[in-house]
PDB file of N, CA and C in Angstrom:
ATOM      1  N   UNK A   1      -4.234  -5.043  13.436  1.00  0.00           N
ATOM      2  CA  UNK A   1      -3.227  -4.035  13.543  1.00  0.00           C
ATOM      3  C   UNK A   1      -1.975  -4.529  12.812  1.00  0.00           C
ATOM      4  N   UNK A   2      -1.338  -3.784  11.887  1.00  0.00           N
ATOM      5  CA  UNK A   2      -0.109  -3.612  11.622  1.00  0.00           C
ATOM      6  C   UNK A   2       1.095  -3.824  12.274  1.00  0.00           C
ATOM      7  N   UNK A   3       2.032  -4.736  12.477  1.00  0.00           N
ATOM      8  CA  UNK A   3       3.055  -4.735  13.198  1.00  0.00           C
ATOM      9  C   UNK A   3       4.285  -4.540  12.463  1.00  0.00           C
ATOM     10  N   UNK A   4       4.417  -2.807  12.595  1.00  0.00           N
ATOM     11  CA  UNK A   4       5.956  -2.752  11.920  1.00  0.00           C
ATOM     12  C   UNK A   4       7.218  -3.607  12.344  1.00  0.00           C
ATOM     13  N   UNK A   5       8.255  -3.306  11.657  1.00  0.00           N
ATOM     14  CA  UNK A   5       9.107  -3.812  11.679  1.00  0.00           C
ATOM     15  C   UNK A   5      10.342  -2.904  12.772  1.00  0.00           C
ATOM     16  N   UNK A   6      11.003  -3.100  13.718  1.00  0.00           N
ATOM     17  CA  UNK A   6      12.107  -2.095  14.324  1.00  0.00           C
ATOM     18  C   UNK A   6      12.481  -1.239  13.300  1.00  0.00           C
ATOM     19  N   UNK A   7      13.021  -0.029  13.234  1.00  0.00           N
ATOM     20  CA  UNK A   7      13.631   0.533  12.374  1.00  0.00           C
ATOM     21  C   UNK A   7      15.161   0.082  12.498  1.00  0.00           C
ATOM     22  N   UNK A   8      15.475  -0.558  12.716  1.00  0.00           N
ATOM     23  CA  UNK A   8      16.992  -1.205  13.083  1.00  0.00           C
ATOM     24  C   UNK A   8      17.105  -2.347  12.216  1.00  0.00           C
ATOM     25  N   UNK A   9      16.065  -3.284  11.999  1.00  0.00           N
ATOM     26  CA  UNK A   9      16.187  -4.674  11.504  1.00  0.00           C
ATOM     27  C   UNK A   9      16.450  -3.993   9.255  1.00  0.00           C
ATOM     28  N   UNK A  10      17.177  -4.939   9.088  1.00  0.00           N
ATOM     29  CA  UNK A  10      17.769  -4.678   7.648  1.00  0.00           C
ATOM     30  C   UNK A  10      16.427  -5.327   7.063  1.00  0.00           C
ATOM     31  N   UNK A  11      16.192  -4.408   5.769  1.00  0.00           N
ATOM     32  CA  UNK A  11      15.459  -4.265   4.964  1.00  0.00           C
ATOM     33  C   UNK A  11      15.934  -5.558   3.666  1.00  0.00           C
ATOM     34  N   UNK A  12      14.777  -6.779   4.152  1.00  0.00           N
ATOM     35  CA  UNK A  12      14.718  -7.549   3.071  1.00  0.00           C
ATOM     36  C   UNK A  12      14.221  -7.371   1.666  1.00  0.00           C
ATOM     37  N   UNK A  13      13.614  -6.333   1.213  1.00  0.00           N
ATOM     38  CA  UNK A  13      13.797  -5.663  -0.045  1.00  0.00           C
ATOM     39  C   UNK A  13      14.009  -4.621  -0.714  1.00  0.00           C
ATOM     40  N   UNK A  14      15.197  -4.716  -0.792  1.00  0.00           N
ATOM     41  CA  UNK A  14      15.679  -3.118  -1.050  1.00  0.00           C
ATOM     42  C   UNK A  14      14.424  -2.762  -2.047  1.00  0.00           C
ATOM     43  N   UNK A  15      14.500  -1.455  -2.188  1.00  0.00           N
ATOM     44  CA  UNK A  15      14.135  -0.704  -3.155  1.00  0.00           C
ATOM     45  C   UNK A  15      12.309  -0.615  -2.940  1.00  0.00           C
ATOM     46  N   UNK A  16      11.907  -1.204  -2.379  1.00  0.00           N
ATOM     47  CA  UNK A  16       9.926  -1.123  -1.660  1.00  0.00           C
ATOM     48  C   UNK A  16      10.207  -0.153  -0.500  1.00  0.00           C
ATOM     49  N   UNK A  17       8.866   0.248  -0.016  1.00  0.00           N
ATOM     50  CA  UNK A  17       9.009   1.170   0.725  1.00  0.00           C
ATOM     51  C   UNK A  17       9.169   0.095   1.750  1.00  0.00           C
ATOM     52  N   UNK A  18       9.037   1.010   3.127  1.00  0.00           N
ATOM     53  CA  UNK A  18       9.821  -0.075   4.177  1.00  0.00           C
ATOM     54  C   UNK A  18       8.261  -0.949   5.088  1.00  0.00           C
ATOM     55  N   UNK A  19       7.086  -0.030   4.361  1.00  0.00           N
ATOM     56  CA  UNK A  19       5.838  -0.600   4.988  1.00  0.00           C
ATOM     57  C   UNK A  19       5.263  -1.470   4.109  1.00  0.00           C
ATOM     58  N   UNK A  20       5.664  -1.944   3.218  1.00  0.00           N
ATOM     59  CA  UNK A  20       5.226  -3.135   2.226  1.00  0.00           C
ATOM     60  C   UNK A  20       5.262  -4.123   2.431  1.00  0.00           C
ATOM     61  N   UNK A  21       5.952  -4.849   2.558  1.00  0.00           N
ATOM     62  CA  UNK A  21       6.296  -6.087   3.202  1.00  0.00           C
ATOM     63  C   UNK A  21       5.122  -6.391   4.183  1.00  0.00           C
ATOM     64  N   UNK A  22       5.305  -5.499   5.609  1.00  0.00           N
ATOM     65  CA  UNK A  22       4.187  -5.811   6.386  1.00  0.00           C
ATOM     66  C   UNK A  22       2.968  -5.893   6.328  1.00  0.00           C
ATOM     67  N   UNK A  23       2.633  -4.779   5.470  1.00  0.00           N
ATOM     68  CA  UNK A  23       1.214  -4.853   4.884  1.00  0.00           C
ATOM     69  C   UNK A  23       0.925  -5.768   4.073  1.00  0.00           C
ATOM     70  N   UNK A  24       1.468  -6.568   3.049  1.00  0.00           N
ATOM     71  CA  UNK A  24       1.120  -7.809   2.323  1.00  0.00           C
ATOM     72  C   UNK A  24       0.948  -8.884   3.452  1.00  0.00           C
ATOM     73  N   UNK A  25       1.705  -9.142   4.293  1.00  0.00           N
ATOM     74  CA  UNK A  25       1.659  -9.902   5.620  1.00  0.00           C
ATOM     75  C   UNK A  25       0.074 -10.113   6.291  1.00  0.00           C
ATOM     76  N   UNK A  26      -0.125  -8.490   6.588  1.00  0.00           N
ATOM     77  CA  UNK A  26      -0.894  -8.180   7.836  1.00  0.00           C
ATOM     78  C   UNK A  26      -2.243  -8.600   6.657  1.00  0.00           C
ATOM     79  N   UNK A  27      -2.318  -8.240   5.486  1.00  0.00           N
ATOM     80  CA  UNK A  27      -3.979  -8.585   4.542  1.00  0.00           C
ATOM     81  C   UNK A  27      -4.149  -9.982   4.503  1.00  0.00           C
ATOM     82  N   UNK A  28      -2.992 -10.825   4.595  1.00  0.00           N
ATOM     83  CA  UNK A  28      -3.129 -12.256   4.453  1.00  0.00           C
ATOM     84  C   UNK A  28      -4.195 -12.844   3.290  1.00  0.00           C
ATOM     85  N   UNK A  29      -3.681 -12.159   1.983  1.00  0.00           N
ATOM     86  CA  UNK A  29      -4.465 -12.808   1.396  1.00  0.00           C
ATOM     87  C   UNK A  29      -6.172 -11.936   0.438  1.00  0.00           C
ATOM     88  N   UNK A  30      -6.194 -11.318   1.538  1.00  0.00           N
ATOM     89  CA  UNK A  30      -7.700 -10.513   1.811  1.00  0.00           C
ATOM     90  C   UNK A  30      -6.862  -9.295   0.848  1.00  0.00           C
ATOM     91  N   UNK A  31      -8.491  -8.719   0.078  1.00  0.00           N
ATOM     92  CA  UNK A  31      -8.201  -7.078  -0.756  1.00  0.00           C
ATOM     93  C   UNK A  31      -8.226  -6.156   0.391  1.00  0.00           C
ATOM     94  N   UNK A  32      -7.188  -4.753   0.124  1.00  0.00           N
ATOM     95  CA  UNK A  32      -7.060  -4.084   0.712  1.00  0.00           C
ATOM     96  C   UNK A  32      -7.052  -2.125   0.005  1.00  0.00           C
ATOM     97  N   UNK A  33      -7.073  -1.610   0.637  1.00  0.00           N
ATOM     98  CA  UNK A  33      -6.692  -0.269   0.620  1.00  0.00           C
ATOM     99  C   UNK A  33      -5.515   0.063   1.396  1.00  0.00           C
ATOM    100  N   UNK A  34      -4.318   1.358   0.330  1.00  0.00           N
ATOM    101  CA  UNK A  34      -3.457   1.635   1.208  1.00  0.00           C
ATOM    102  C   UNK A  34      -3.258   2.776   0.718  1.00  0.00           C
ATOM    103  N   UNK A  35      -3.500   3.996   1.676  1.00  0.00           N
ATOM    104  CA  UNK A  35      -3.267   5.597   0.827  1.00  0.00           C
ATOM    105  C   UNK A  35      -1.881   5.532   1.785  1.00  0.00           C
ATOM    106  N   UNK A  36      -1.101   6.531   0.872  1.00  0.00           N
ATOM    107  CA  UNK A  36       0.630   6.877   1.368  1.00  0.00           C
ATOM    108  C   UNK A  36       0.645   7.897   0.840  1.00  0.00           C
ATOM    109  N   UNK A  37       1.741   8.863   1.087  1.00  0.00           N
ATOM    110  CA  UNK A  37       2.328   9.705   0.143  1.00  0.00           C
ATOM    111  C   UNK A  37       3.350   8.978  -0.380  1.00  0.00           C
ATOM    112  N   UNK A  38       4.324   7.734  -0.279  1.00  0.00           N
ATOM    113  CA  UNK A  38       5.779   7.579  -0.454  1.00  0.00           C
ATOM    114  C   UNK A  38       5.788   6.528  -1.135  1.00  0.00           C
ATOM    115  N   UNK A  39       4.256   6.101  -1.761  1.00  0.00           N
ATOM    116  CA  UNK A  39       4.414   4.897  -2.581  1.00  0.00           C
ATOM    117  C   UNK A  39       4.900   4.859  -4.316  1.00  0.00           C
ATOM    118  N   UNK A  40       5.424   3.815  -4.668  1.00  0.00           N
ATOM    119  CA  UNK A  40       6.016   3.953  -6.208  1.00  0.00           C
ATOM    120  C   UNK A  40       5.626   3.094  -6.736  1.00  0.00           C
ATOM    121  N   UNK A  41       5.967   3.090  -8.149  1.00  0.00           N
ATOM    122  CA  UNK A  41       5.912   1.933  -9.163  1.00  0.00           C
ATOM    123  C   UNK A  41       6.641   0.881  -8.261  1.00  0.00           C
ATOM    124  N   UNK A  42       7.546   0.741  -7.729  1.00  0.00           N
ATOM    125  CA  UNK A  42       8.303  -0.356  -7.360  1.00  0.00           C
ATOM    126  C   UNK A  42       7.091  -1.424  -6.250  1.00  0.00           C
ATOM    127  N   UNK A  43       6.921  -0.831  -5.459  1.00  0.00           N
ATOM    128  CA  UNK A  43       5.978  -0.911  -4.404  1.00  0.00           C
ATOM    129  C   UNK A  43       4.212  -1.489  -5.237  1.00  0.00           C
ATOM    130  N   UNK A  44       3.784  -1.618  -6.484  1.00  0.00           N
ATOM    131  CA  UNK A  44       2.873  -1.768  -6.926  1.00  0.00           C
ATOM    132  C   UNK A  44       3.212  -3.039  -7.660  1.00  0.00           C
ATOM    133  N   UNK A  45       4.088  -2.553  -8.275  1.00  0.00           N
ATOM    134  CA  UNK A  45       4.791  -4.223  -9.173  1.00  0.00           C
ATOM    135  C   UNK A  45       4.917  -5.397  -8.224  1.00  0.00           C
ATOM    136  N   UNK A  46       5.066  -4.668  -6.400  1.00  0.00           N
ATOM    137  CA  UNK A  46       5.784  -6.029  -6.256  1.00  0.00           C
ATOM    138  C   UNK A  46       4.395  -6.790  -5.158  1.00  0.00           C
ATOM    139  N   UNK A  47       3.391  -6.040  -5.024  1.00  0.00           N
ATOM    140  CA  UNK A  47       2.422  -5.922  -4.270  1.00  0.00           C
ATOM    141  C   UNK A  47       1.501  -7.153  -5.419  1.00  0.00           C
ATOM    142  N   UNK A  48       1.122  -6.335  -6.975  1.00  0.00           N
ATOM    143  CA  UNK A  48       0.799  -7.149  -7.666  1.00  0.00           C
ATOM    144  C   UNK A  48       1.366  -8.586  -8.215  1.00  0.00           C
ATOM    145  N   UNK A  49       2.698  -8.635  -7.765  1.00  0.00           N
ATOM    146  CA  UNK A  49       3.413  -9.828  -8.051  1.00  0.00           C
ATOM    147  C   UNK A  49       3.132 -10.771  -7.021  1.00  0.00           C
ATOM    148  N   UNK A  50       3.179 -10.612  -5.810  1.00  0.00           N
ATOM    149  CA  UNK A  50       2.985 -11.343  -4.332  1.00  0.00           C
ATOM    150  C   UNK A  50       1.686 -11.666  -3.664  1.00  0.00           C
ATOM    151  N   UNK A  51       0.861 -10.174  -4.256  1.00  0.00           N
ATOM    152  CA  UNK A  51      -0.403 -10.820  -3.261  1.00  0.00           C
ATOM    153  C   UNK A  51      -2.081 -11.151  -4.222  1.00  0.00           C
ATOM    154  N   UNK A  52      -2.289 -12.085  -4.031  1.00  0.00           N
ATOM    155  CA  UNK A  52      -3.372 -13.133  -4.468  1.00  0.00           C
ATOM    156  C   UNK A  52      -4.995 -12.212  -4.698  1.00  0.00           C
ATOM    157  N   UNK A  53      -4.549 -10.882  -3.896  1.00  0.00           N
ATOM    158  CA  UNK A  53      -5.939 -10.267  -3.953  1.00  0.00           C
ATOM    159  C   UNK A  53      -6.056  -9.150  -4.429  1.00  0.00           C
ATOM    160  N   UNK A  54      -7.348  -8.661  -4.567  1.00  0.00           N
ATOM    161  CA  UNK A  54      -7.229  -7.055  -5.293  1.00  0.00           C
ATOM    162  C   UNK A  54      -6.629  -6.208  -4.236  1.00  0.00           C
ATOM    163  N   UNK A  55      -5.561  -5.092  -4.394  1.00  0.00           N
ATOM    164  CA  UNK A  55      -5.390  -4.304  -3.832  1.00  0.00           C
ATOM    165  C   UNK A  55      -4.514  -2.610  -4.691  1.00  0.00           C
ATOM    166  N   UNK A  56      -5.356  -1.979  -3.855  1.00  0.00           N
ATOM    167  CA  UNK A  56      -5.302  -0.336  -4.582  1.00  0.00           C
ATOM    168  C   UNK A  56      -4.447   0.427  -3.581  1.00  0.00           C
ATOM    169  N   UNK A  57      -3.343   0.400  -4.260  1.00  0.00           N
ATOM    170  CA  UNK A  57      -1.954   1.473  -3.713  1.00  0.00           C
ATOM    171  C   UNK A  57      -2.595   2.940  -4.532  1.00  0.00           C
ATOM    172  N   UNK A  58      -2.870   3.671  -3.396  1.00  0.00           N
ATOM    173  CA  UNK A  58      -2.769   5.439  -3.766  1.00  0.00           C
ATOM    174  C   UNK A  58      -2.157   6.325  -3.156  1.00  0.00           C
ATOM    175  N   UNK A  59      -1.725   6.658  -4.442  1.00  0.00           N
ATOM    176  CA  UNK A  59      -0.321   7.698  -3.686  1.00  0.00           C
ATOM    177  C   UNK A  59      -1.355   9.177  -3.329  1.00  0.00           C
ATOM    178  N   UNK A  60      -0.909   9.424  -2.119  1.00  0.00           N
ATOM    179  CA  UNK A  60      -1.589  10.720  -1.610  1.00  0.00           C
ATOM    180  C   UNK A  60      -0.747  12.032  -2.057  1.00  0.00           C
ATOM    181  N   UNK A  61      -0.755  13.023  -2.062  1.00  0.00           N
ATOM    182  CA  UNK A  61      -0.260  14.501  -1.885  1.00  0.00           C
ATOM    183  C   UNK A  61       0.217  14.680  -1.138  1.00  0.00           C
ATOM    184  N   UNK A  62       1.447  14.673  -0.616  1.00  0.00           N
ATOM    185  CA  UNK A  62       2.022  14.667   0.930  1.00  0.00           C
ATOM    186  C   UNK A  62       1.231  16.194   1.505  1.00  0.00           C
ATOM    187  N   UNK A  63       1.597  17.385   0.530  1.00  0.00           N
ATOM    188  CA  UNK A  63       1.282  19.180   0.394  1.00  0.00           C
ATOM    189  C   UNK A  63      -0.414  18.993   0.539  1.00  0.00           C
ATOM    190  N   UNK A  64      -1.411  18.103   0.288  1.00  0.00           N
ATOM    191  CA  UNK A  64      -2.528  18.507   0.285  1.00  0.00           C
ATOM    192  C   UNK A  64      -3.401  17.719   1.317  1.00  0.00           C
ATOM    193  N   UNK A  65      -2.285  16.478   1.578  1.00  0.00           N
ATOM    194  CA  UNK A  65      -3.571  15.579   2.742  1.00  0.00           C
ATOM    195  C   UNK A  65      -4.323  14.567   1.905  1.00  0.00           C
ATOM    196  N   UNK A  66      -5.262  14.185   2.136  1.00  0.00           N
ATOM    197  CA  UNK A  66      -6.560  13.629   1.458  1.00  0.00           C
ATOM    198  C   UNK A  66      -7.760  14.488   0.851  1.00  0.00           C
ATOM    199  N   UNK A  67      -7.962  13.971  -0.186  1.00  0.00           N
ATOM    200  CA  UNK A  67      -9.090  15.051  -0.861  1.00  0.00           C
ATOM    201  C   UNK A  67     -10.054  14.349  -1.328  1.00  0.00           C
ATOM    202  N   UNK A  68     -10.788  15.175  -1.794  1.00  0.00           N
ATOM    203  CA  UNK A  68     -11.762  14.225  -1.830  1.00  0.00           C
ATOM    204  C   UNK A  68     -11.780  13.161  -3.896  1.00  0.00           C
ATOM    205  N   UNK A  69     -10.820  13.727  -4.539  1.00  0.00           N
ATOM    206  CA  UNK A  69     -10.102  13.039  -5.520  1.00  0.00           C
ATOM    207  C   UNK A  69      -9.946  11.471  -5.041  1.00  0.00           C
ATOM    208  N   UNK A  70      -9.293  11.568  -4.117  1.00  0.00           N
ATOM    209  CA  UNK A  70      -8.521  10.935  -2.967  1.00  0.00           C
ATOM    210  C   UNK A  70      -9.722   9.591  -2.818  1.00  0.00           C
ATOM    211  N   UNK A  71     -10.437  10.146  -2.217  1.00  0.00           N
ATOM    212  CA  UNK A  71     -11.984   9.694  -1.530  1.00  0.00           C
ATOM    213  C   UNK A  71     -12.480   8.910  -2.619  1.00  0.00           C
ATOM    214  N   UNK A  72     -12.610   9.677  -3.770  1.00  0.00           N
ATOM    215  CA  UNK A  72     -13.422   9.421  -4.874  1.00  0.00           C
ATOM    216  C   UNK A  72     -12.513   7.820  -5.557  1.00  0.00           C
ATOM    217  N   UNK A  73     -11.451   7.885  -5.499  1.00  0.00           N
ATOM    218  CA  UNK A  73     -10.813   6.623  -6.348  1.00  0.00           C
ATOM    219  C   UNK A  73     -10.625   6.033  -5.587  1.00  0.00           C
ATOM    220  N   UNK A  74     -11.020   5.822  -4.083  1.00  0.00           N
ATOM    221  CA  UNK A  74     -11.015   4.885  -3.250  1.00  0.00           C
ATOM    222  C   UNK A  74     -12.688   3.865  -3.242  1.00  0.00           C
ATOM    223  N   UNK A  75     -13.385   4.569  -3.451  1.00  0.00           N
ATOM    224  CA  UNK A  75     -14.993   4.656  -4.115  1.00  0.00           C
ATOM    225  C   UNK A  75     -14.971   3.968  -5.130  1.00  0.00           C
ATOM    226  N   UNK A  76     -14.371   4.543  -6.178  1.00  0.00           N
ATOM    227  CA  UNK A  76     -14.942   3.798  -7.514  1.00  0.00           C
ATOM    228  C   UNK A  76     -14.006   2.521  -7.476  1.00  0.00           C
ATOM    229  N   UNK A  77     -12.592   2.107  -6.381  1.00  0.00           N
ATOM    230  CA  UNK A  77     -12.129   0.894  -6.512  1.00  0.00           C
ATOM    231  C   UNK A  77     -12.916   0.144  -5.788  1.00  0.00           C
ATOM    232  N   UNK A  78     -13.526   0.373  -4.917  1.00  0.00           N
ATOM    233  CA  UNK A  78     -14.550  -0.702  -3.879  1.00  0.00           C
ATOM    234  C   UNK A  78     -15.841  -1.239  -4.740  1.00  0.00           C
ATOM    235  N   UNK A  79     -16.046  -0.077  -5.982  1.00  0.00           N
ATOM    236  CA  UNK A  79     -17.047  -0.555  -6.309  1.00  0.00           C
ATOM    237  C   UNK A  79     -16.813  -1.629  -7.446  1.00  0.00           C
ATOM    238  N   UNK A  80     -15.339  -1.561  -7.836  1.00  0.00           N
ATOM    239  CA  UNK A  80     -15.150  -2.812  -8.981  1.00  0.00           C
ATOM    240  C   UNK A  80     -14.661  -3.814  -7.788  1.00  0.00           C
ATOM    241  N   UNK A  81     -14.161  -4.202  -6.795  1.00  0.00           N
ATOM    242  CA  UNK A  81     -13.730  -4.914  -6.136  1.00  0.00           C
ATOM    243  C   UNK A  81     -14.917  -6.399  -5.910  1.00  0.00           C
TER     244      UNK A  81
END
């Protein structure tokens, strides 16, 4: 499980979303999957800069949910992984 952070405690990197940090934490190392709607370039640069393993940031559709697009490039990353 994920252990966010308080929403009170100051944000040691500006400009990442505010669930990044923890999630590089919580994979320790290990490849991961992370669908969001609120993820950016910033959040990918710094994911690929920090963590040691494969991992696939996909930005979701906030308006559509998960689709099966969605599904599908989660698929074809497991299968190069």
């Amino acid at each position: 499980m994920v252990h966010w952070p308080d929403s009170d405690e100051p944000r040691p990197h500006p400009g990442l979303h505010w669930k990044t940090p923890s999630l590089i934490t919580w994979a320790a190392g290990r490849p991961f999957v992370w669908l969001d709607d609120e993820l950016t370039e910033a959040d990918r640069a710094w994911v690929s800069a920090t963590h040691p393993a494969p991992a696939l940031l996909h930005r979701v559709d906030a308006h559509h949910g998960l689709t099966e697009a969605d599904f599908a490039a989660v698929e074809e990353w497991l299968g190069e992984v």
